[in-house]
C-alpha atoms as a PDB file:
ATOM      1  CA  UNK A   1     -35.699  33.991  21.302  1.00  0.00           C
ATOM      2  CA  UNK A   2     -33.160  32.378  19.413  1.00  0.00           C
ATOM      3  CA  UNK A   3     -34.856  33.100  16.404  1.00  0.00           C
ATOM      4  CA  UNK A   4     -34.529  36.989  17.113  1.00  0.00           C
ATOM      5  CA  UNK A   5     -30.695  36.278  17.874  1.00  0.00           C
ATOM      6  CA  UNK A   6     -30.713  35.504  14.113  1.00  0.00           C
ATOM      7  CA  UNK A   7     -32.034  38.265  12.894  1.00  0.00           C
ATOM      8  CA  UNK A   8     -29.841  40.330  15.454  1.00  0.00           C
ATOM      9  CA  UNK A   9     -32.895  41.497  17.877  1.00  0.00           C
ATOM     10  CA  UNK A  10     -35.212  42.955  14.750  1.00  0.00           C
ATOM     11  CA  UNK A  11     -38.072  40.725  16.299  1.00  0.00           C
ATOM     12  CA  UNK A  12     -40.597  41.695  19.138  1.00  0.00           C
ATOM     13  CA  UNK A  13     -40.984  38.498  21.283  1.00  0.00           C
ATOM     14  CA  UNK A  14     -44.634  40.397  22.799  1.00  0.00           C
ATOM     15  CA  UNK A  15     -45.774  40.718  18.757  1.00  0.00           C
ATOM     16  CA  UNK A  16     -45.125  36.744  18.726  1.00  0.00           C
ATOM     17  CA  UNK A  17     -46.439  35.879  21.986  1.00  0.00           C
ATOM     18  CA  UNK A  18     -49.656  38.034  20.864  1.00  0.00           C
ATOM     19  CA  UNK A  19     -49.985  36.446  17.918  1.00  0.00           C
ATOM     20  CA  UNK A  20     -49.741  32.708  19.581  1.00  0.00           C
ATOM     21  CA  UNK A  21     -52.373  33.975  22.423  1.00  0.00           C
ATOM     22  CA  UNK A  22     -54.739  35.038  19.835  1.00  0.00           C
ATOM     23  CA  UNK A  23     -54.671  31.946  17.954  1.00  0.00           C
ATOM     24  CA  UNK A  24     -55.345  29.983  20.445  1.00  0.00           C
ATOM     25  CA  UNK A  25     -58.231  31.807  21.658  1.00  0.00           C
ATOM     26  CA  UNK A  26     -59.801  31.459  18.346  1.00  0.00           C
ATOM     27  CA  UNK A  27     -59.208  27.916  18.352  1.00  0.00           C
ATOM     28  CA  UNK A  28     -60.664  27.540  22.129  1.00  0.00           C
ATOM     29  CA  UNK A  29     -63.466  29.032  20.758  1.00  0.00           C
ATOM     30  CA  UNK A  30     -63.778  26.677  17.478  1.00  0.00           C
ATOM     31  CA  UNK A  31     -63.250  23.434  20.133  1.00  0.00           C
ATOM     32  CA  UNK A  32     -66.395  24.759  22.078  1.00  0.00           C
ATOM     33  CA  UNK A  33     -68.331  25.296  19.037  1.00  0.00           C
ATOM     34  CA  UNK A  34     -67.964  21.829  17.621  1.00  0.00           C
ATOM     35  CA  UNK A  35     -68.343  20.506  21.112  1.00  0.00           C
ATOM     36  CA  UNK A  36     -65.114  18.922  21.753  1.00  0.00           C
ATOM     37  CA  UNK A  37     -64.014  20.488  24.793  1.00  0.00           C
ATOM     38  CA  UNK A  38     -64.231  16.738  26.432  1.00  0.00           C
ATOM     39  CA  UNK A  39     -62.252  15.236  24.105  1.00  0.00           C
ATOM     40  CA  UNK A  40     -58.119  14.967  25.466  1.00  0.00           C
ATOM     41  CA  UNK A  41     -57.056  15.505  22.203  1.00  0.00           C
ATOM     42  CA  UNK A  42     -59.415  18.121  21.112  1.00  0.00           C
ATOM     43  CA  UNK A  43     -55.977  20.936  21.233  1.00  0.00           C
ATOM     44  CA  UNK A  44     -54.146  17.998  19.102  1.00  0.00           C
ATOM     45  CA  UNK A  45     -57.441  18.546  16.635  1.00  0.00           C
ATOM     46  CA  UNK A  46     -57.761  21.701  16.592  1.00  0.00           C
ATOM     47  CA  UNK A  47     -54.153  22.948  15.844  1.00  0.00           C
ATOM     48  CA  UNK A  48     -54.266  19.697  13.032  1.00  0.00           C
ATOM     49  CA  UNK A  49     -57.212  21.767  11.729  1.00  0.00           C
ATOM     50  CA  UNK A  50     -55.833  24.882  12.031  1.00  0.00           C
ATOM     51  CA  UNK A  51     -52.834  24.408  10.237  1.00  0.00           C
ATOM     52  CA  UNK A  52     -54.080  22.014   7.600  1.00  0.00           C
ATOM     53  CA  UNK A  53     -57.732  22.757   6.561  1.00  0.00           C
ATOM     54  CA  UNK A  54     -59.134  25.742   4.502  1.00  0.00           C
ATOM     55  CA  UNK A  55     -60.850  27.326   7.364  1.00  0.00           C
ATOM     56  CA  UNK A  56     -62.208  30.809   8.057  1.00  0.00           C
ATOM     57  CA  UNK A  57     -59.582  30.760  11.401  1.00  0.00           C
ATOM     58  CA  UNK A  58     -56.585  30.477   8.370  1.00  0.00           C
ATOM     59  CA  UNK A  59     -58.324  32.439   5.985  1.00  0.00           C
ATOM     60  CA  UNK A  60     -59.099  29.201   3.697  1.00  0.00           C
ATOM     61  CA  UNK A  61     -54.908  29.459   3.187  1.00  0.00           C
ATOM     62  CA  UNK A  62     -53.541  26.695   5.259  1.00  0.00           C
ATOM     63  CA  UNK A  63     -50.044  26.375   6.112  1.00  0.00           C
ATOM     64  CA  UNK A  64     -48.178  24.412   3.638  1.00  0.00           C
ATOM     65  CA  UNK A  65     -44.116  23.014   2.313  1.00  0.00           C
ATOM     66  CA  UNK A  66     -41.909  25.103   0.852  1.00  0.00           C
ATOM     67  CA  UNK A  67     -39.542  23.341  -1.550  1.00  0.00           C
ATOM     68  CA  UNK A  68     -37.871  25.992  -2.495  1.00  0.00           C
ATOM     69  CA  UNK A  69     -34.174  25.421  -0.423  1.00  0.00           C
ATOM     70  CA  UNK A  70     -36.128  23.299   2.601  1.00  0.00           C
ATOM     71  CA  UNK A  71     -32.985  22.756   4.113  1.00  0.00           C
ATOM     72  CA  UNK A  72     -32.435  26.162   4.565  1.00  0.00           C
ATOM     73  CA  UNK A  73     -28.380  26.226   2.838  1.00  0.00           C
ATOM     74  CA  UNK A  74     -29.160  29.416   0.858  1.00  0.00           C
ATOM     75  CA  UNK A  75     -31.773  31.219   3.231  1.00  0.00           C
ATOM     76  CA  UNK A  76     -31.428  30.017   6.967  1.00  0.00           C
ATOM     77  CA  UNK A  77     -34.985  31.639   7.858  1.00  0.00           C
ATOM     78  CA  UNK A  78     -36.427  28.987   5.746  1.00  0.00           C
ATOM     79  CA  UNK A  79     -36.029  27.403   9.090  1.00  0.00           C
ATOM     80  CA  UNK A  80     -37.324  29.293  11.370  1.00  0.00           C
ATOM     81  CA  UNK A  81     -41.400  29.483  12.848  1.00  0.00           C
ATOM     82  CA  UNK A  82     -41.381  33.313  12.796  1.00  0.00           C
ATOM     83  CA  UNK A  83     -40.911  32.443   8.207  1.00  0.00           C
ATOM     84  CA  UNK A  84     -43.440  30.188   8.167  1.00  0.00           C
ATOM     85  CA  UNK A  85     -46.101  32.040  10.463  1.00  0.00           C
ATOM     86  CA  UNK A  86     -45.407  35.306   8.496  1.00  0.00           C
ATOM     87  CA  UNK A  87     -45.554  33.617   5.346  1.00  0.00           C
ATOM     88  CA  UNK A  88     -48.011  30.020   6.186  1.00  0.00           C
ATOM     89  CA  UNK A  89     -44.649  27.821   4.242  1.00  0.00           C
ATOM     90  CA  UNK A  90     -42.545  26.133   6.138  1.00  0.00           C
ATOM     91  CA  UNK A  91     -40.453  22.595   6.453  1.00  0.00           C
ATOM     92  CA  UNK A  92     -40.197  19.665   8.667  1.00  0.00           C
ATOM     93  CA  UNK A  93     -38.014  22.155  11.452  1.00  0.00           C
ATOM     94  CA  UNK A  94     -40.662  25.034  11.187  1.00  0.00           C
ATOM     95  CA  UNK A  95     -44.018  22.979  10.913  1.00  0.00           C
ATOM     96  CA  UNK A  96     -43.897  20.515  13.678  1.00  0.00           C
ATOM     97  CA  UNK A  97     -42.056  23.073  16.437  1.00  0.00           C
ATOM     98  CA  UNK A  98     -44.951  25.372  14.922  1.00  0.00           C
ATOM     99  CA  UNK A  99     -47.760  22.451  15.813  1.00  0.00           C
ATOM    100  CA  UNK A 100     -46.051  22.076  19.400  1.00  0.00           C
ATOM    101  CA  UNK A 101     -46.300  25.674  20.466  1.00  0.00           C
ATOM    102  CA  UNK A 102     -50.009  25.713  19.850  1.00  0.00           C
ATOM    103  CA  UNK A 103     -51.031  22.971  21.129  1.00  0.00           C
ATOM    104  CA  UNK A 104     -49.655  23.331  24.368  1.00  0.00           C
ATOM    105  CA  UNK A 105     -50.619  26.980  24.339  1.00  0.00           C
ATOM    106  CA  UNK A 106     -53.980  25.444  23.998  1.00  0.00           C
ATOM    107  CA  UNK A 107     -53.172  23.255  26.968  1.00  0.00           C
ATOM    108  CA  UNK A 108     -52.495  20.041  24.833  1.00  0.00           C
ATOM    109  CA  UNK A 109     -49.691  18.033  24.710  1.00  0.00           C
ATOM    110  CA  UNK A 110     -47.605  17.085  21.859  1.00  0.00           C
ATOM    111  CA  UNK A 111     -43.957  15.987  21.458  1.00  0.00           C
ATOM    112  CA  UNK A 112     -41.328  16.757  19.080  1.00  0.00           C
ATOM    113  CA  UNK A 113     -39.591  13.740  17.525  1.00  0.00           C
ATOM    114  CA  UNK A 114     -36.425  12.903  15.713  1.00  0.00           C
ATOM    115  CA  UNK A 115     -35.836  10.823  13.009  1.00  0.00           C
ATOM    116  CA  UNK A 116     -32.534  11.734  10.128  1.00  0.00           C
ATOM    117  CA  UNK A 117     -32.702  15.080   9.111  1.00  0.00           C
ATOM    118  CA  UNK A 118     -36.140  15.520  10.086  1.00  0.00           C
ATOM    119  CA  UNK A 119     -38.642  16.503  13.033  1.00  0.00           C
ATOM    120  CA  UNK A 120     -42.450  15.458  13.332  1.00  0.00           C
ATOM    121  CA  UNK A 121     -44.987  15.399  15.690  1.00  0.00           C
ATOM    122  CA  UNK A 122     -46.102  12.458  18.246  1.00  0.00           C
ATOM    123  CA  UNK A 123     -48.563  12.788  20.446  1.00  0.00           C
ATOM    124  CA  UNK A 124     -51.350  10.086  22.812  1.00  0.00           C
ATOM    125  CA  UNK A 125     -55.020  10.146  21.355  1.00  0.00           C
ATOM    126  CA  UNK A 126     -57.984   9.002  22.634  1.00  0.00           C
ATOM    127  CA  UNK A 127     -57.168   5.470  23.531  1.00  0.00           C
ATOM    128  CA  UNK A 128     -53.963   6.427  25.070  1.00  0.00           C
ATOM    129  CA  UNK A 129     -51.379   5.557  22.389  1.00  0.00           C
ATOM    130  CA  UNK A 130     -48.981   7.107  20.137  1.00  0.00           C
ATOM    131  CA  UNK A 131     -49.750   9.084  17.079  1.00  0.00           C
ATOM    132  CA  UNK A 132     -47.503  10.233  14.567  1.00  0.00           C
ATOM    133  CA  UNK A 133     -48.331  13.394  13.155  1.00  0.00           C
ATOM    134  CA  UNK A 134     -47.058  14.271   9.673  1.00  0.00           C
ATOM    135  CA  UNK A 135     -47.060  18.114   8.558  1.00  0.00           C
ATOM    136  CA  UNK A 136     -45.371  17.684   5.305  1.00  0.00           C
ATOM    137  CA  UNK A 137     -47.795  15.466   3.880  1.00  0.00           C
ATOM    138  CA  UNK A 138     -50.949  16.175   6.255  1.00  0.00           C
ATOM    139  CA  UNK A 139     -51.038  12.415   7.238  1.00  0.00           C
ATOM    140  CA  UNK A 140     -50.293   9.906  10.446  1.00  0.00           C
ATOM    141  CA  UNK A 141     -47.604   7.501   9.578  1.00  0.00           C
ATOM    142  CA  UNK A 142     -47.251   4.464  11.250  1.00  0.00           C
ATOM    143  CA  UNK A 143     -44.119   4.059  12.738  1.00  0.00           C
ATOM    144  CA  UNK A 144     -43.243   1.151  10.048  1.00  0.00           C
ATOM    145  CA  UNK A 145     -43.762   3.507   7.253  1.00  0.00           C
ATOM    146  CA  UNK A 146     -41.309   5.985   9.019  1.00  0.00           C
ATOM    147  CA  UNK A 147     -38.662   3.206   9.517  1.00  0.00           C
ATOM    148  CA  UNK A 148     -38.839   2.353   5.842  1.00  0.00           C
ATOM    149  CA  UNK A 149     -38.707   6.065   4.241  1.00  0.00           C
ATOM    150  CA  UNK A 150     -36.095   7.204   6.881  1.00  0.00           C
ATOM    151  CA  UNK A 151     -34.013   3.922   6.526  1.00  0.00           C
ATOM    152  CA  UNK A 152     -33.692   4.076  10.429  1.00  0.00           C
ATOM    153  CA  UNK A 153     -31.457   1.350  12.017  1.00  0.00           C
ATOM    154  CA  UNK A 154     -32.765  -1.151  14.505  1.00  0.00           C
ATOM    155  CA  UNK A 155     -29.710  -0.256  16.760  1.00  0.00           C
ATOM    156  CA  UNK A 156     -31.149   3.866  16.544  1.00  0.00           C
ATOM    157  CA  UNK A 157     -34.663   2.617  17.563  1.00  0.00           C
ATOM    158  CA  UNK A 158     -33.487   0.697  20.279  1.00  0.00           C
ATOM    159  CA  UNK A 159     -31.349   3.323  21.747  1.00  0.00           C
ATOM    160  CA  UNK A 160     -33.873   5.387  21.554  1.00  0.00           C
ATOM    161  CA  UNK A 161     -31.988   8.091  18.694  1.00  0.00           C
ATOM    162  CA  UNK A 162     -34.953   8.649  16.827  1.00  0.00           C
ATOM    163  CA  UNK A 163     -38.629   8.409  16.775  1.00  0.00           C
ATOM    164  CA  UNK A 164     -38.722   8.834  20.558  1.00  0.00           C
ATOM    165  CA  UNK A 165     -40.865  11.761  21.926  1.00  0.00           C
ATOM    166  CA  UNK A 166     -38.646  14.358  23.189  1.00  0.00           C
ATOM    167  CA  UNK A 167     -38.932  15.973  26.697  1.00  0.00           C
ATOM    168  CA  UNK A 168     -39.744  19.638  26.948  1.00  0.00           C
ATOM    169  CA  UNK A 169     -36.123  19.808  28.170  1.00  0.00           C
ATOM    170  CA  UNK A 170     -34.600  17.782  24.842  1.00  0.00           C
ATOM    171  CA  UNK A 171     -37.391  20.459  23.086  1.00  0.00           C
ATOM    172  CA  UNK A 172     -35.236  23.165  24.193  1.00  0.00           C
ATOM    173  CA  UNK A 173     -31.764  21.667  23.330  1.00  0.00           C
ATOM    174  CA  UNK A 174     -33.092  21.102  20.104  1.00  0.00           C
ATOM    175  CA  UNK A 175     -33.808  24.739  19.664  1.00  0.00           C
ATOM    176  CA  UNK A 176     -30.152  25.413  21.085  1.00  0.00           C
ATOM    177  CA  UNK A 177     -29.300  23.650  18.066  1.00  0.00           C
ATOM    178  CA  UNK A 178     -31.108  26.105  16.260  1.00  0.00           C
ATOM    179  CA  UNK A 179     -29.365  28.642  17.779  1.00  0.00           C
ATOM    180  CA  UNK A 180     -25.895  26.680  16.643  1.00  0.00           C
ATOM    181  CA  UNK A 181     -27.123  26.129  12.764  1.00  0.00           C
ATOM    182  CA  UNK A 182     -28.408  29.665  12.220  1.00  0.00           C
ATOM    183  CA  UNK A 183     -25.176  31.359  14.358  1.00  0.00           C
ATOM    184  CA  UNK A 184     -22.787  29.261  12.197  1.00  0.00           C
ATOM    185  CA  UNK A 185     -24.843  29.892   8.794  1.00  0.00           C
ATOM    186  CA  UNK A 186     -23.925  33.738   9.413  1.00  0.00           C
ATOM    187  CA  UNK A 187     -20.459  33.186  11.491  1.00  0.00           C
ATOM    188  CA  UNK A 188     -19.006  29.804  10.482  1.00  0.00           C
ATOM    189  CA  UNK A 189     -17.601  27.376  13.295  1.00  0.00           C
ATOM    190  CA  UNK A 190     -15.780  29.346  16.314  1.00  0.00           C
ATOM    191  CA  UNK A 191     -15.871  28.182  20.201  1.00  0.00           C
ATOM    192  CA  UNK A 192     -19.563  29.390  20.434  1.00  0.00           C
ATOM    193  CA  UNK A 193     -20.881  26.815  18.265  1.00  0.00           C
ATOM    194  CA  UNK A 194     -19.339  24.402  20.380  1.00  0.00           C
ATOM    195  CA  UNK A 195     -20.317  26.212  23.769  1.00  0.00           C
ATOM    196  CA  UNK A 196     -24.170  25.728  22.998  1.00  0.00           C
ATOM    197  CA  UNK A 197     -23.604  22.231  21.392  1.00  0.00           C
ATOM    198  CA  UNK A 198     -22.301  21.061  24.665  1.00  0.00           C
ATOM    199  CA  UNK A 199     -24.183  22.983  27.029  1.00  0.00           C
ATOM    200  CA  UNK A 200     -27.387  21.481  25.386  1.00  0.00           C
ATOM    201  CA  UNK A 201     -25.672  18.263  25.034  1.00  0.00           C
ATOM    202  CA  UNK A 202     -26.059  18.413  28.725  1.00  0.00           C
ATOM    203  CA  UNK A 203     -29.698  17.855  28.533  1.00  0.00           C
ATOM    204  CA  UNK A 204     -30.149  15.460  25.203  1.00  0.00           C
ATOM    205  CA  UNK A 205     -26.771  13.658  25.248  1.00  0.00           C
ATOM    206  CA  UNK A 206     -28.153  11.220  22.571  1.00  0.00           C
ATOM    207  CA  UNK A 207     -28.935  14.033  20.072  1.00  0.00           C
ATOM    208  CA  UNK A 208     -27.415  13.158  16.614  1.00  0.00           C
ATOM    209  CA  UNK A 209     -28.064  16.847  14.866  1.00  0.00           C
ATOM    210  CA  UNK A 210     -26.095  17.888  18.220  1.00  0.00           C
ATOM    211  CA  UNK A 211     -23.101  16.076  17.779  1.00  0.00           C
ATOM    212  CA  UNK A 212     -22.903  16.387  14.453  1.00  0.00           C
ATOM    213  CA  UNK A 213     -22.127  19.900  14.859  1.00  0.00           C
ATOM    214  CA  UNK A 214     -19.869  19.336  17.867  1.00  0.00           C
ATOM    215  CA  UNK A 215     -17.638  16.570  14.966  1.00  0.00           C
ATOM    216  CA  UNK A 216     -18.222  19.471  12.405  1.00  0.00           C
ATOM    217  CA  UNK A 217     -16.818  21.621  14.416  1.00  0.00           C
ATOM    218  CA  UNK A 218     -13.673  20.092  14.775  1.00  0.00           C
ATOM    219  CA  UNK A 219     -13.469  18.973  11.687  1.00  0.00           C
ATOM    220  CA  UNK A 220     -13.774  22.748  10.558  1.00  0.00           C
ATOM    221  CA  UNK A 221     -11.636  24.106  13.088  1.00  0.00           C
ATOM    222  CA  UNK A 222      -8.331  21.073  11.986  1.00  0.00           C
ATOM    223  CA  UNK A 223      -8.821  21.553   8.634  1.00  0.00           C
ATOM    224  CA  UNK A 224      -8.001  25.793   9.312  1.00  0.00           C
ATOM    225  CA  UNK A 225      -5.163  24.616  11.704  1.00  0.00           C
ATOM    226  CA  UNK A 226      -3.642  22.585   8.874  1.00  0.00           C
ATOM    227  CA  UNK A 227      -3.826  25.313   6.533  1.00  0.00           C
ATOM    228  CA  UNK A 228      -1.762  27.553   8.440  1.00  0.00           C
ATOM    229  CA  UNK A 229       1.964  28.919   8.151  1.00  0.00           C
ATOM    230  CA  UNK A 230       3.001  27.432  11.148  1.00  0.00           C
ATOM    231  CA  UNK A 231       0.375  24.082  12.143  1.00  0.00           C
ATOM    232  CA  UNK A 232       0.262  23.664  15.717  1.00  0.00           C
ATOM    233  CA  UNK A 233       0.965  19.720  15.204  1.00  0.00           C
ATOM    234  CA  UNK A 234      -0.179  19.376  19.254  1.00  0.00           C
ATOM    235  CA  UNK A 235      -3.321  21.161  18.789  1.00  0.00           C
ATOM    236  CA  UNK A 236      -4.413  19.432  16.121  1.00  0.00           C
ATOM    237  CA  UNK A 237      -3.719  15.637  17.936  1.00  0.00           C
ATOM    238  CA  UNK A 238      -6.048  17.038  20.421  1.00  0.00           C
ATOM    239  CA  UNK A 239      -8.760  18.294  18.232  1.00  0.00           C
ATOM    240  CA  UNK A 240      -8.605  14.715  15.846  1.00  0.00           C
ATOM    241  CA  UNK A 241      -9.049  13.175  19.120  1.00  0.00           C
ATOM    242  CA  UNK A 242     -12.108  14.698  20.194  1.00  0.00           C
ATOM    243  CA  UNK A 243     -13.318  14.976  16.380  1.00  0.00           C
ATOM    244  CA  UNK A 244     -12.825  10.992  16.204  1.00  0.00           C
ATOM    245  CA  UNK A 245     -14.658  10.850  20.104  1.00  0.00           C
ATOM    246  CA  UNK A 246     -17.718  12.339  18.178  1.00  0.00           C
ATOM    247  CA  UNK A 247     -18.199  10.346  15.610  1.00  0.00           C
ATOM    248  CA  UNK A 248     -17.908   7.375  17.854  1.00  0.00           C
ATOM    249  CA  UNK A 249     -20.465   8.314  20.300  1.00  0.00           C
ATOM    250  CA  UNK A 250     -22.797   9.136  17.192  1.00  0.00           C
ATOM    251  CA  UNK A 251     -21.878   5.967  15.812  1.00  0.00           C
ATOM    252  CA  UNK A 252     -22.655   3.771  19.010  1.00  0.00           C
ATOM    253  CA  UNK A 253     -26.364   5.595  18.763  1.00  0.00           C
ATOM    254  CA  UNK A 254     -26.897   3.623  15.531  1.00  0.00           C
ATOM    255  CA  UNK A 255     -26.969   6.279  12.831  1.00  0.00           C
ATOM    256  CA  UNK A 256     -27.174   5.870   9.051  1.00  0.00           C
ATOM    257  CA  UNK A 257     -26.578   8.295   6.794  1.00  0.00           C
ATOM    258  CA  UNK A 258     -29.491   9.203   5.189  1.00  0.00           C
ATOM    259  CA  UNK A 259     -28.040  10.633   1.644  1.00  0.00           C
ATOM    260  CA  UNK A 260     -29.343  13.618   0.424  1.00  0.00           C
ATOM    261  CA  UNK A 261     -30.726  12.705  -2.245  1.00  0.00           C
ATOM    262  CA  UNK A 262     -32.979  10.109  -0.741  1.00  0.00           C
ATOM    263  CA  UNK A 263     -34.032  12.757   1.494  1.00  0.00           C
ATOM    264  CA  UNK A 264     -34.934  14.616  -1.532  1.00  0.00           C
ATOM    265  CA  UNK A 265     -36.835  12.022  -3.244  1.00  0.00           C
ATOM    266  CA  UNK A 266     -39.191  11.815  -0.061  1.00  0.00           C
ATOM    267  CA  UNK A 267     -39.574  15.634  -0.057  1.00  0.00           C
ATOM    268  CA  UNK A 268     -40.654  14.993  -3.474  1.00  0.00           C
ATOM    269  CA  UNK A 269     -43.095  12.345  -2.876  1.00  0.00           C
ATOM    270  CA  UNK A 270     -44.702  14.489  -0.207  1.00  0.00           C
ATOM    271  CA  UNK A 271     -46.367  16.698  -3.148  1.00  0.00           C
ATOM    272  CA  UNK A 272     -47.013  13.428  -4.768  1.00  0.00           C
ATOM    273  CA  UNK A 273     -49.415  12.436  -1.883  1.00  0.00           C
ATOM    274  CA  UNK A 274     -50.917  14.891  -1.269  1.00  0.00           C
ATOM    275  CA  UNK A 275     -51.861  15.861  -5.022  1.00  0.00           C
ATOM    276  CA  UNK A 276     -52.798  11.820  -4.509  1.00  0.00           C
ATOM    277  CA  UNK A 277     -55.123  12.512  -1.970  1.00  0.00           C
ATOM    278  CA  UNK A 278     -56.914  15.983  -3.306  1.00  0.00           C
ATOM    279  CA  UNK A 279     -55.508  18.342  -0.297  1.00  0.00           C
ATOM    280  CA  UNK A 280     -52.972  20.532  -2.247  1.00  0.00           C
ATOM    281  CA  UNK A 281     -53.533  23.837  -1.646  1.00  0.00           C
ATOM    282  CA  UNK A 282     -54.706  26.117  -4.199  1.00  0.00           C
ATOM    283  CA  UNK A 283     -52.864  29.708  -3.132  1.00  0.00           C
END
C-alpha cells in the first residue's frame, strides 16, 4: 500500500496479493515434497530456498543485490518489494521485508531487524534460538560479526536500537517510514513527512531511521525559514528546539554514524563473499 502511494495508485494490491498466494502455495507444496512439513522452521527454509537457490520454483534465477544506486538517491523504487519481485534485484530494505512477507504467508515467523542503515532477517530455528538471516550475502551472521561490520555501540545494543527483532507493529512503522522516504524523495520535507514520522513514532519510539527524518525535517524546514525575506526569528527558536530535542533522543539510543563509505565498502565485500563461496548468480 504505501508502495502504490509512490507510484500514485498505478499498482493493483489483488495482482500482488495473487502473486504472494501463489508463491506460497508452490512452496507448501515443495515443503511436503521434501518432507519437512514437521520441521518449525520449514517456511524459514523454504522462502531461504526460494529466494536464494537456482530452483525450478525461481526459474534457476534467484533473487539477488543490485549495486547499482542501493540506497535508492537516484531511483527511490530501488527500494521498494514490488522492484525487486518484478525484477528478482533488490537491497537490504527490499530483500529482508521481501523474506518476511513469505514466510509468514507460509505461516512462519520471521522478524525484521535494525542495525545502521540496514534491515535483515532474525528468526528462532530448531533449537529455539536466534538466527540471523543475511540476504545480501546469502549467509547467517553471528551477531559478533554484525557488531563488528556495522560498528554498533554497546550503549545501541543495550537499549535495544538495533539488532532487536521488531514487532509486527514496529514492522509497520518501519514501512510508514517508507512511506516518509519515498513521499519526501518526490515532495521534499513539508508537515506530512513529519505527520507519519510521529504517528509511527507512536508505535517504535526508539526507531533511529524515524527520527532521523523527524531532525531532517527541521533541519530542512529552518534552513528555508532562514532563507527568507522576512525570517520569522520566533519560529525558527521553536523549530532549533525541537530539531536539537531529536538529535538528543537519537543520541541517548546510542547511535554511531556509520559513514557512507564504510557502508559502501561492506556492500562491496558482499560480492566478494559470495564470488568467495561459488553462489554468484550467473543471469
Amino acid at each position: 500500500m504505501t508502495e502504490n502511494a509512490f507510484y500514485n495508485g498505478q499498482l493493483n494490491y489483488q495482482v500482488f496479493c495473487n502473486n504472494i498466494s501463489s508463491t506460497a502455495q508452490q512452496l507448501k507444496t515443495l515443503i511436503k515434497q521434501r518432507g519437512l512439513e514437521k520441521y518449525k522452521t520449514s517456511a524459514n527454509w523454504a522462502t531461504y530456498t526460494y529466494m536464494i537457490d537456482s530452483i525450478p520454483l525461481n526459474n534457476y534465477k534467484p533473487f539477488t543485490y543490485d549495486f547499482v544506486d542501493f540506497m535508492g538517491d537516484k531511483d527511490w523504487s530501488k527500494m521498494l518489494v514490488t522492484k525487486l519481485i518484478k525484477t528478482k534485484t533488490g537491497n537490504c530494505n527490499s530483500l529482508p521485508t521481501y523474506y518476511k512477507i513469505l514466510c509468514e504467508e507460509l505461516g512462519g515467523s520471521a522478524s525484521l531487524a535494525l542495525a545502521p542503515n540496514h534491515l535483515y532477517i532474525k528468526h528462532i530455528d530448531e533449537k529455539g534460538q536466534w538466527t540471523n538471516v543475511e540476504l545480501t550475502n546469502a549467509g547467517f551472521p553471528r551477531d559478533q560479526w554484525i557488531i563488528k561490520e556495522m560498528a554498533i555501540s554497546v550503549e545501541a545494543i543495550r537499549q535495544g536500537t538495533y539488532m532487536t527483532p521488531l514487532t509486527q507493529k514496529q514492522s509497520i512503522a518501519m514501512a510508514m517510514f517508507d512511506l516518509a522516504s519515498a513521499y519526501q524523495f518526490q515532495h521534499g520535507y513539508d508537515s506530512f513527512v513529519l505527520k507519519v514520522a510521529n504517528t509511527a513514532l507512536k508505535y517504535f519510539p526508539k526507531c533511529i531511521p524515524l527520527l532521523m527524518t523527524k531532525a531532517n525535517y527541521y533541519r530542512t524546514v529552518g534552513l528555508a525559514e532562514i532563507k527568507k525575506q522576512n525570517t520569522n526569528k520566533e519560529f525558527l527558536k521553536d523549530n532549533y528546539a525541537l530539531y536539537k530535542q531529536a538529535l538528543a533522543k537519537i543520541d541517548s539510543l546510542g547511535y554511531k554514524e556509520m559513514p557512507t563509505e564504510l557502508y559502501e565498502q561492506w556492500v562491496q565485500s558482499v560480492e566478494k563473499e559470495k564470488k568467495k563461496r561459488g553462489i554468484t548468480t550467473k543471469n
